[in-house]
PDB file of N, CA and C in Angstrom:
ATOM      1  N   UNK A   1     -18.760  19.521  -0.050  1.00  0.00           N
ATOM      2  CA  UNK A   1     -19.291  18.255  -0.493  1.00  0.00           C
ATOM      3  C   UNK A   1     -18.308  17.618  -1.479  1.00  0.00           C
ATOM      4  N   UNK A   2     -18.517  16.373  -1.586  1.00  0.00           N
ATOM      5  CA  UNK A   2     -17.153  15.498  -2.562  1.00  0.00           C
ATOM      6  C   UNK A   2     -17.846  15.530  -3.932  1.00  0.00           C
ATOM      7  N   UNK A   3     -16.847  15.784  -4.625  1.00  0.00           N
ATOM      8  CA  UNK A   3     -17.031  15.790  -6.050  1.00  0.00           C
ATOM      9  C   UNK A   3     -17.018  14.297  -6.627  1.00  0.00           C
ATOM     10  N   UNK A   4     -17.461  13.283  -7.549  1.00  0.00           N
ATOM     11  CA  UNK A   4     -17.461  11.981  -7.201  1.00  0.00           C
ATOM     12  C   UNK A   4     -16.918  12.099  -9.010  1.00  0.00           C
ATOM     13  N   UNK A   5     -15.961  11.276  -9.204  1.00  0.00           N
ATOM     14  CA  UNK A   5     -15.783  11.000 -10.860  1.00  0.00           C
ATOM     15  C   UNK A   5     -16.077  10.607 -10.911  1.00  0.00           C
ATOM     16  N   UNK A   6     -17.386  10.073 -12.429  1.00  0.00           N
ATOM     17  CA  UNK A   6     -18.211   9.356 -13.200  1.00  0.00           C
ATOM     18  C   UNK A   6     -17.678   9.114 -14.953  1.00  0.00           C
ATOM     19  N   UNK A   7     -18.105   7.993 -15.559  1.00  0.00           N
ATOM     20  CA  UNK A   7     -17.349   7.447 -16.404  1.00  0.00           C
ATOM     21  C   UNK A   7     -19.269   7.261 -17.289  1.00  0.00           C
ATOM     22  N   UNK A   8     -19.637   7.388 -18.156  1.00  0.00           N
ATOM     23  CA  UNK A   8     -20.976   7.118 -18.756  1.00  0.00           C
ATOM     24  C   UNK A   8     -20.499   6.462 -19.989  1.00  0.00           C
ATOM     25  N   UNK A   9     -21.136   5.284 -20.084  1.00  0.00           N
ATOM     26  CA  UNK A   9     -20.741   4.091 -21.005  1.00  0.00           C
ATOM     27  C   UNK A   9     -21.981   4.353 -22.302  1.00  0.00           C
ATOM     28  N   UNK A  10     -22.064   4.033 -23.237  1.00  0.00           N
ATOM     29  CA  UNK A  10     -23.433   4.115 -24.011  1.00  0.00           C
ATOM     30  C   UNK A  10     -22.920   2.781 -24.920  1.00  0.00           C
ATOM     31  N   UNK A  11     -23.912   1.758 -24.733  1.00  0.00           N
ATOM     32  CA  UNK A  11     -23.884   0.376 -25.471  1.00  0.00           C
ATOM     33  C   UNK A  11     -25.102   0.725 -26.229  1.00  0.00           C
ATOM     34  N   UNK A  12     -25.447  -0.623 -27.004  1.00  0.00           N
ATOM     35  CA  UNK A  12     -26.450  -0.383 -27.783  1.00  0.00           C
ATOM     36  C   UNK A  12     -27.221   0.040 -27.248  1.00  0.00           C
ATOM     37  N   UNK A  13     -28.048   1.370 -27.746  1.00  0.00           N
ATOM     38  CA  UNK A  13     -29.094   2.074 -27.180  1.00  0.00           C
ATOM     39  C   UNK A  13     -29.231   3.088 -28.102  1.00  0.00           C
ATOM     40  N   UNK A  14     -30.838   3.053 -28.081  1.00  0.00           N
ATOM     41  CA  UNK A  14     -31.000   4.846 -28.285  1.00  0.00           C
ATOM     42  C   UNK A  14     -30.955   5.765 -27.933  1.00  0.00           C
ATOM     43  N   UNK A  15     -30.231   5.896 -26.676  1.00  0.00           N
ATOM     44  CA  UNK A  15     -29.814   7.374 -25.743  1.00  0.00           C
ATOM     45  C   UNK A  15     -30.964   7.994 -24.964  1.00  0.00           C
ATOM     46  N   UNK A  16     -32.024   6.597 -25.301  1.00  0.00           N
ATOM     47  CA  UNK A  16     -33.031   7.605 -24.186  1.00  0.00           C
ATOM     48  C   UNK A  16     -32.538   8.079 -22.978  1.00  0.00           C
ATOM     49  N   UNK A  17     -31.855   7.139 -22.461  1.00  0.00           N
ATOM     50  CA  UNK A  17     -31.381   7.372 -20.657  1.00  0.00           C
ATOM     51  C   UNK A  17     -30.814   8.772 -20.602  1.00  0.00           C
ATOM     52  N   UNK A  18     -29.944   8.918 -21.719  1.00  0.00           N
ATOM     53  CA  UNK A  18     -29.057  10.473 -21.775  1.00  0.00           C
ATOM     54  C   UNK A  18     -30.177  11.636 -21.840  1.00  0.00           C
ATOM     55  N   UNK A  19     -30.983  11.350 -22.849  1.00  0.00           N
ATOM     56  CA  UNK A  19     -32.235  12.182 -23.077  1.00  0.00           C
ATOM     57  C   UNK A  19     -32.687  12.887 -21.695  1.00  0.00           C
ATOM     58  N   UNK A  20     -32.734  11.763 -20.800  1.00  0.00           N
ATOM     59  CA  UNK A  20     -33.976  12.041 -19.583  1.00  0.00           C
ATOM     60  C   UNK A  20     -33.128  12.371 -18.591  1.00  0.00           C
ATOM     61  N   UNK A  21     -31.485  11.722 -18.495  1.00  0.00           N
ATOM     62  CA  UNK A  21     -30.554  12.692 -17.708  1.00  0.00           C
ATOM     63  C   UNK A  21     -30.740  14.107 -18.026  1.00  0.00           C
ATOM     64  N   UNK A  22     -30.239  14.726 -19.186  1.00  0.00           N
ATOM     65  CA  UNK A  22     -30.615  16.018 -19.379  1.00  0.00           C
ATOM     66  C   UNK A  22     -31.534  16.940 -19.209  1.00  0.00           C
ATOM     67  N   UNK A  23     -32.745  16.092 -19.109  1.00  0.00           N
ATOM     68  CA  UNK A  23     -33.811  17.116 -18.895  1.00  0.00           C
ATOM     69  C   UNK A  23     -34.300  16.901 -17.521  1.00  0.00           C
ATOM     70  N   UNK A  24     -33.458  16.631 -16.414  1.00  0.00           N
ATOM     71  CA  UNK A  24     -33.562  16.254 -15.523  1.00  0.00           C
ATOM     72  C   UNK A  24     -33.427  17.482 -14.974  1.00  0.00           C
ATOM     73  N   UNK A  25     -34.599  17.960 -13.998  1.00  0.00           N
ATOM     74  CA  UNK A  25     -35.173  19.514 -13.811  1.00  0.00           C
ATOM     75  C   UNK A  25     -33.670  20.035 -12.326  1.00  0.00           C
ATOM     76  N   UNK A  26     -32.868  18.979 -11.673  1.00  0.00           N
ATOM     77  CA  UNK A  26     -31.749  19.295 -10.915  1.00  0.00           C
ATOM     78  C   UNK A  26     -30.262  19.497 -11.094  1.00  0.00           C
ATOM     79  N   UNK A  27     -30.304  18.915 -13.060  1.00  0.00           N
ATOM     80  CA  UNK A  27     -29.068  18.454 -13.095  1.00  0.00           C
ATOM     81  C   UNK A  27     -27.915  19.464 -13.196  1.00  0.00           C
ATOM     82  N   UNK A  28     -28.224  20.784 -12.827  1.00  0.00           N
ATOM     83  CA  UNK A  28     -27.149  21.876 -12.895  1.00  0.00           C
ATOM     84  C   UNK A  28     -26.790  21.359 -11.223  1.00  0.00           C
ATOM     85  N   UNK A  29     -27.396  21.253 -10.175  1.00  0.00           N
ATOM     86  CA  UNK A  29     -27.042  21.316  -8.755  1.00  0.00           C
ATOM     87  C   UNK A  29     -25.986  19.812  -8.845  1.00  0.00           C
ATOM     88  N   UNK A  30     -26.665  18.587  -9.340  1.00  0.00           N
ATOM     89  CA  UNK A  30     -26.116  17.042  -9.701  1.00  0.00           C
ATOM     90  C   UNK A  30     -24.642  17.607  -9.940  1.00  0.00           C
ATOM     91  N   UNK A  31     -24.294  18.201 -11.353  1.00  0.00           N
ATOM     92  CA  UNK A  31     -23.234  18.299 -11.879  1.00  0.00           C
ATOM     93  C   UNK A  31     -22.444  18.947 -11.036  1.00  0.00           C
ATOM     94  N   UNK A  32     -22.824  20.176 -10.078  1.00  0.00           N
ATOM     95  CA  UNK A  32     -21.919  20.474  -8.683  1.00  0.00           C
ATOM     96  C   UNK A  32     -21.218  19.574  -8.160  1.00  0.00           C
ATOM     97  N   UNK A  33     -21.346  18.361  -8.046  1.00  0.00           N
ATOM     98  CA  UNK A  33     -21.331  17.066  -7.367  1.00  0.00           C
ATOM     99  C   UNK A  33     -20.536  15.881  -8.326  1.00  0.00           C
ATOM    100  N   UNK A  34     -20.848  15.696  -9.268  1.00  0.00           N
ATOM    101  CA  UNK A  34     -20.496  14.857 -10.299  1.00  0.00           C
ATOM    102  C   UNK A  34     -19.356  15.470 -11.388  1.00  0.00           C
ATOM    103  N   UNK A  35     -18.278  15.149 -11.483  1.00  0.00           N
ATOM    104  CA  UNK A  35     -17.105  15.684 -12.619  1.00  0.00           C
ATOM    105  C   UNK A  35     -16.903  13.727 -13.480  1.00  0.00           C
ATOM    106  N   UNK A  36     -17.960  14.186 -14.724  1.00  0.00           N
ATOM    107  CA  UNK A  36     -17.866  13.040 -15.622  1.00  0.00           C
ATOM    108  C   UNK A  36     -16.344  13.177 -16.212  1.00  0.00           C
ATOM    109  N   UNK A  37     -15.605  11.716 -16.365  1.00  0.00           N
ATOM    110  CA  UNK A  37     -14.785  11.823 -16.779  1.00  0.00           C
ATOM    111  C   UNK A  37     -14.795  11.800 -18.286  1.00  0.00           C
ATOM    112  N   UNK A  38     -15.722  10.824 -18.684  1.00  0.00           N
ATOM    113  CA  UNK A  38     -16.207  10.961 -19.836  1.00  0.00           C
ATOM    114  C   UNK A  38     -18.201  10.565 -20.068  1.00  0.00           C
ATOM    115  N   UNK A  39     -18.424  11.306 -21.219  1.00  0.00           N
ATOM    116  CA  UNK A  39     -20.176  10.975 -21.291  1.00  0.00           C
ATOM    117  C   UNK A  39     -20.281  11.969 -22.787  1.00  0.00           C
ATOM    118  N   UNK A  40     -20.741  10.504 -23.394  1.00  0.00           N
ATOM    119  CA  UNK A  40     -20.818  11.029 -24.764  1.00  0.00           C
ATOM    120  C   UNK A  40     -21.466  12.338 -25.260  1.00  0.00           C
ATOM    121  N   UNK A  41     -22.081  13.047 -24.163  1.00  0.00           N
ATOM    122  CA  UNK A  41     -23.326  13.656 -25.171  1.00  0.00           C
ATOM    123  C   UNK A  41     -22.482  15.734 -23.664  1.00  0.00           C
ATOM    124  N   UNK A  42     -21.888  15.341 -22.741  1.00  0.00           N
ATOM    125  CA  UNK A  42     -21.649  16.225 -21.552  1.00  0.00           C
ATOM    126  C   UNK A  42     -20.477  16.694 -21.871  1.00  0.00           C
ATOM    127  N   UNK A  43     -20.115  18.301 -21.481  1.00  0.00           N
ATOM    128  CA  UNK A  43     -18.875  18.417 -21.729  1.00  0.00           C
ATOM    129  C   UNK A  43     -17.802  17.597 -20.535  1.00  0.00           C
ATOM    130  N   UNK A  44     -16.605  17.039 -21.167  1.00  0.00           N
ATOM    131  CA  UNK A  44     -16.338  15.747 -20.157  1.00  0.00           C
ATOM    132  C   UNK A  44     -14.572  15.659 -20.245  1.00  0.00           C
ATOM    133  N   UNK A  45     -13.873  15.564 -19.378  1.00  0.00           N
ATOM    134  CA  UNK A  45     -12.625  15.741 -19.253  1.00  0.00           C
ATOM    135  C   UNK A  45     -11.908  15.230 -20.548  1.00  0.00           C
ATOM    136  N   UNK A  46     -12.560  13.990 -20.575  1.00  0.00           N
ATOM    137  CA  UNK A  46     -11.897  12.886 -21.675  1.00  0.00           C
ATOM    138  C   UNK A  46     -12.687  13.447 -22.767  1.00  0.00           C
ATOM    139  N   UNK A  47     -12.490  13.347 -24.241  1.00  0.00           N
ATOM    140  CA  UNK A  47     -13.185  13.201 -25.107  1.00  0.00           C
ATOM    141  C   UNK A  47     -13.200  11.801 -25.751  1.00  0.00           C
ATOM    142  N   UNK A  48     -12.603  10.882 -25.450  1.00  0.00           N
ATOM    143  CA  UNK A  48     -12.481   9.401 -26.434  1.00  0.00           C
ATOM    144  C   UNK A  48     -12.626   8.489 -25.174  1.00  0.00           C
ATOM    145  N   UNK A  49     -12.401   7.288 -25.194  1.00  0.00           N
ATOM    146  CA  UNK A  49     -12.295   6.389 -23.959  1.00  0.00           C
ATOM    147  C   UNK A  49     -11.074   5.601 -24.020  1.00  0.00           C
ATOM    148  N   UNK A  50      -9.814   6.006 -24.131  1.00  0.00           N
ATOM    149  CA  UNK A  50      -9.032   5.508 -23.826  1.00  0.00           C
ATOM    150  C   UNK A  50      -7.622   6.968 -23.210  1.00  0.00           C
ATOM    151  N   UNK A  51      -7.943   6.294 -21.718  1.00  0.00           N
ATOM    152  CA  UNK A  51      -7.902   6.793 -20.621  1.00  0.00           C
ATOM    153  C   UNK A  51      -7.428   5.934 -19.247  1.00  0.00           C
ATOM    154  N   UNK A  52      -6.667   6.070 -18.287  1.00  0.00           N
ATOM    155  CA  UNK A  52      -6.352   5.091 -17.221  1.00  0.00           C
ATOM    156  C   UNK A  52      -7.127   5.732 -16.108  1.00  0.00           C
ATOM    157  N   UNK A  53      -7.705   6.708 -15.874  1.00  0.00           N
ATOM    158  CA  UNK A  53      -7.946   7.364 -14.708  1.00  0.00           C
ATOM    159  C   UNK A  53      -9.042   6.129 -13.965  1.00  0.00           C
ATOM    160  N   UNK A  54      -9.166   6.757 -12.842  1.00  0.00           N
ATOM    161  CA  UNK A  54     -10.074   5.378 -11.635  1.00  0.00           C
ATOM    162  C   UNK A  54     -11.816   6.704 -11.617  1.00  0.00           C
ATOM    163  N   UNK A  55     -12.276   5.961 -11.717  1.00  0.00           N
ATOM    164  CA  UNK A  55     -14.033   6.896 -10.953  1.00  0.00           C
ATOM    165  C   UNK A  55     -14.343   6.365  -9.644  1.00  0.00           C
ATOM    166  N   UNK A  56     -14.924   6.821  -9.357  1.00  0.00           N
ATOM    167  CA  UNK A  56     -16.167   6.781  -8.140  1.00  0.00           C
ATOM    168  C   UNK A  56     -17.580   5.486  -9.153  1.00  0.00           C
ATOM    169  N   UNK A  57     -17.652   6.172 -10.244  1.00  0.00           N
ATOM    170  CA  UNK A  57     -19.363   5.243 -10.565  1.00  0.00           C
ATOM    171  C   UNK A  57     -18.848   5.015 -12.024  1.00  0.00           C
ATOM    172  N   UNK A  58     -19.747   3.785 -12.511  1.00  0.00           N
ATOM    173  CA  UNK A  58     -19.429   3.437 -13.675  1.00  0.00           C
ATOM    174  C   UNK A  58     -20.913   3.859 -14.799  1.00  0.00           C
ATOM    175  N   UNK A  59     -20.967   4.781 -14.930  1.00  0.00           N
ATOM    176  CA  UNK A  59     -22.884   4.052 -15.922  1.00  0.00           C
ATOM    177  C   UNK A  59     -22.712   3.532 -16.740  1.00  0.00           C
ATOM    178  N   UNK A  60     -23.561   2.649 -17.227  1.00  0.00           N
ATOM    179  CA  UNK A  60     -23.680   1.651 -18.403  1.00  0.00           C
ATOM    180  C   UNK A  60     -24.939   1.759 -19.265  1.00  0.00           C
ATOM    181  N   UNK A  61     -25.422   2.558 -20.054  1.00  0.00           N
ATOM    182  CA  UNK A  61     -26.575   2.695 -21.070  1.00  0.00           C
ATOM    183  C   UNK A  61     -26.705   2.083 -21.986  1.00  0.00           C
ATOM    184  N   UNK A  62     -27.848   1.191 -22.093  1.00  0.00           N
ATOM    185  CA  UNK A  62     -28.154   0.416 -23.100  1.00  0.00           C
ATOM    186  C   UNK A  62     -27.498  -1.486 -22.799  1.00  0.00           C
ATOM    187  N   UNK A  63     -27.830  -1.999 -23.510  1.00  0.00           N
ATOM    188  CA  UNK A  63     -27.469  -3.152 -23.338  1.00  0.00           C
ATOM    189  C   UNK A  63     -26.186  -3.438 -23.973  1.00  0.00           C
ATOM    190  N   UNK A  64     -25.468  -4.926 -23.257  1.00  0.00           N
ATOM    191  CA  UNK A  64     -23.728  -5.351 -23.563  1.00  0.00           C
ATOM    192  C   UNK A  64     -24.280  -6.479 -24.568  1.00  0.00           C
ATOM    193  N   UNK A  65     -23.631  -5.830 -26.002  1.00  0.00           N
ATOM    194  CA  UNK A  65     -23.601  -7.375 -27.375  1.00  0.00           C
ATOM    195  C   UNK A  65     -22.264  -7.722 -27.777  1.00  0.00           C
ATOM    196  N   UNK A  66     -22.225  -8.794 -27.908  1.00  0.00           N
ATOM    197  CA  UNK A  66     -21.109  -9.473 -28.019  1.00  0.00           C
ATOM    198  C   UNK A  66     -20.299  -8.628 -29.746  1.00  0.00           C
ATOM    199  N   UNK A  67     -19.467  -8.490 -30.066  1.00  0.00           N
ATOM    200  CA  UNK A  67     -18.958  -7.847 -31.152  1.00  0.00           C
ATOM    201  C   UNK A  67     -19.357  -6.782 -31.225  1.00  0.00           C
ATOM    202  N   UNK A  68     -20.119  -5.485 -30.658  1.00  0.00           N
ATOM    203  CA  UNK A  68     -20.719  -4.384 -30.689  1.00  0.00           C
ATOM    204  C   UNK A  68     -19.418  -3.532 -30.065  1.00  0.00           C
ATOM    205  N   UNK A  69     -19.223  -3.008 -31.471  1.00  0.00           N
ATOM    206  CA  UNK A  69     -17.952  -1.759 -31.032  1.00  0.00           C
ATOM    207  C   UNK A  69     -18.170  -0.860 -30.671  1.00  0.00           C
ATOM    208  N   UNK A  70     -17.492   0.133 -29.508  1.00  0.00           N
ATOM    209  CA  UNK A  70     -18.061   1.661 -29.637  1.00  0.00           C
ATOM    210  C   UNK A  70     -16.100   2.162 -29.422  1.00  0.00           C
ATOM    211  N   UNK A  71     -16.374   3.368 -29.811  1.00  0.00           N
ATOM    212  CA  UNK A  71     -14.964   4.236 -30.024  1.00  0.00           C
ATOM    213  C   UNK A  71     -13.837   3.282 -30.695  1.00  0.00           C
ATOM    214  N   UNK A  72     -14.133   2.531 -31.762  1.00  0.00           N
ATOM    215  CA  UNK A  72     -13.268   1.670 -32.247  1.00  0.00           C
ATOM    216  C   UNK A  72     -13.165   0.526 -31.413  1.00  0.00           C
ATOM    217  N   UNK A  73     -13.651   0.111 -30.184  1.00  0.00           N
ATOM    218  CA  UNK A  73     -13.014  -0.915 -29.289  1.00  0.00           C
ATOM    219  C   UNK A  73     -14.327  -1.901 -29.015  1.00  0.00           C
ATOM    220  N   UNK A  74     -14.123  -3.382 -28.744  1.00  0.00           N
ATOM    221  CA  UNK A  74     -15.344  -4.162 -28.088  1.00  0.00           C
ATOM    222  C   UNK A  74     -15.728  -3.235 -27.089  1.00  0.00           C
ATOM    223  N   UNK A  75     -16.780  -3.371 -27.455  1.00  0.00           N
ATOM    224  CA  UNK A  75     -17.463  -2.825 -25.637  1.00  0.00           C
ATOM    225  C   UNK A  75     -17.382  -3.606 -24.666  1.00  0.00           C
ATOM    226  N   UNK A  76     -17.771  -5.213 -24.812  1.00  0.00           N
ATOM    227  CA  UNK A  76     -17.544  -5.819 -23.636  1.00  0.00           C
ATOM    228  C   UNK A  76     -15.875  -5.180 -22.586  1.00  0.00           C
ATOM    229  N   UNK A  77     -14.985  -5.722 -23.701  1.00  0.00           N
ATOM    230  CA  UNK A  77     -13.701  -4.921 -23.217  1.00  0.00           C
ATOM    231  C   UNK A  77     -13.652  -3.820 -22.681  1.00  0.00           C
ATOM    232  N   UNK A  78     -14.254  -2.714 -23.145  1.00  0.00           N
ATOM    233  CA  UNK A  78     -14.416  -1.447 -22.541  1.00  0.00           C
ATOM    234  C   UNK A  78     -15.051  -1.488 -21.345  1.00  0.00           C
ATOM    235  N   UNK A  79     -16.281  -2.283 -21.160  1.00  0.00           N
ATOM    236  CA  UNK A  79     -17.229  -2.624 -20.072  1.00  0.00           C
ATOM    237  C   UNK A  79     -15.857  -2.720 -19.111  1.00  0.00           C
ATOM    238  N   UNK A  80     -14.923  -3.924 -19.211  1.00  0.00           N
ATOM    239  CA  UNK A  80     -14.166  -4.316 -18.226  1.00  0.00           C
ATOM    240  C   UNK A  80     -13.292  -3.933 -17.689  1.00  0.00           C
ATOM    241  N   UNK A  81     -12.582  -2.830 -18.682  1.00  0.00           N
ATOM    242  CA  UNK A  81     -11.750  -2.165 -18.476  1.00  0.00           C
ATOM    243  C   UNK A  81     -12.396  -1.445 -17.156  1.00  0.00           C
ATOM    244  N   UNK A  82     -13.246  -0.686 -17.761  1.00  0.00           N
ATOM    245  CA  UNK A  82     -13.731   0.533 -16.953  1.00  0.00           C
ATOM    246  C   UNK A  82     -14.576   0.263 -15.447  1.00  0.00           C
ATOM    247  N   UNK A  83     -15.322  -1.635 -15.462  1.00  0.00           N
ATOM    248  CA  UNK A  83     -15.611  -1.684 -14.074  1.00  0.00           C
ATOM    249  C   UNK A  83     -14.568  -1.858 -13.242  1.00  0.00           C
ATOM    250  N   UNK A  84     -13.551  -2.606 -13.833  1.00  0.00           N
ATOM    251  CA  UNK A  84     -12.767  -2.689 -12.737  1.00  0.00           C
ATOM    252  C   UNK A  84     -12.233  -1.439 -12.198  1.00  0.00           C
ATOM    253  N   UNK A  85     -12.372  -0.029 -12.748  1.00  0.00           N
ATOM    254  CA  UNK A  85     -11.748   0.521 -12.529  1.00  0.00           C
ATOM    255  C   UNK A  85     -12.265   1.902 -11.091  1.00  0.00           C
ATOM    256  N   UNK A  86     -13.548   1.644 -11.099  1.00  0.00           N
ATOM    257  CA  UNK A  86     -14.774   2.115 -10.766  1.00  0.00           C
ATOM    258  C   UNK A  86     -14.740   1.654  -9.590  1.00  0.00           C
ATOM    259  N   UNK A  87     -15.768   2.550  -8.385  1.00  0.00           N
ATOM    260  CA  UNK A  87     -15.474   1.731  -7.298  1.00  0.00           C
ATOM    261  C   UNK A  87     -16.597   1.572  -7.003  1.00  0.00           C
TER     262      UNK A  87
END
C-alpha cells in the first residue's frame, strides 16, 4: 500500500481536531499509511516548518487570521507555501 506524505498545519485553534485525531481508536493502522512530514503534536520528519519537501495532503486546523504567526512566520504565507506544494 502507498505511504502518502502529510504536512498538519495548526492556525488559530485549540487543538481539538489533534485531540480527536489521537484518540482515534485506528490511528496506529492510519499511520501505516500516512508518514507526516510535519504535525505539531506527532513524531514527524520535520520538527519546524521550514522545509521544501512536496506532500500528498495538506491539513489545515483551526481557522486562517490575517497577522497570526505560527513558527515565527505569517501563517497565511505558510498556508501558501505549503498548498501549493500539496497535491
Amino acid at each position: 500500500m502507498k505511504t502518502y506524505k502529510a504536512i498538519w498545519l495548526q492556525g488559530v485553534t485549540c487543538n481539538g481536531n489533534s485531540h480527536s485525531f489521537l484518540n482515534y481508536p485506528h490511528l496506529n493502522h492510519l499511520l501505516k499509511n500516512i508518514e507526516f512530514l510535519f504535525h505539531p503534536s506527532l513524531p514527524s520528519k520535520y520538527d519546524h516548518l521550514n522545509f521544501d519537501e512536496r506532500a500528498d495532503i495538506l491539513i489545515v486546523e483551526g481557522g486562517i487570521k490575517e497577522g497570526f504567526l505560527r513558527d515565527g512566520e505569517n501563517f497565511i504565507e505558510l498556508f501558501q507555501k505549503f498548498a501549493f506544494r500539496a497535491k
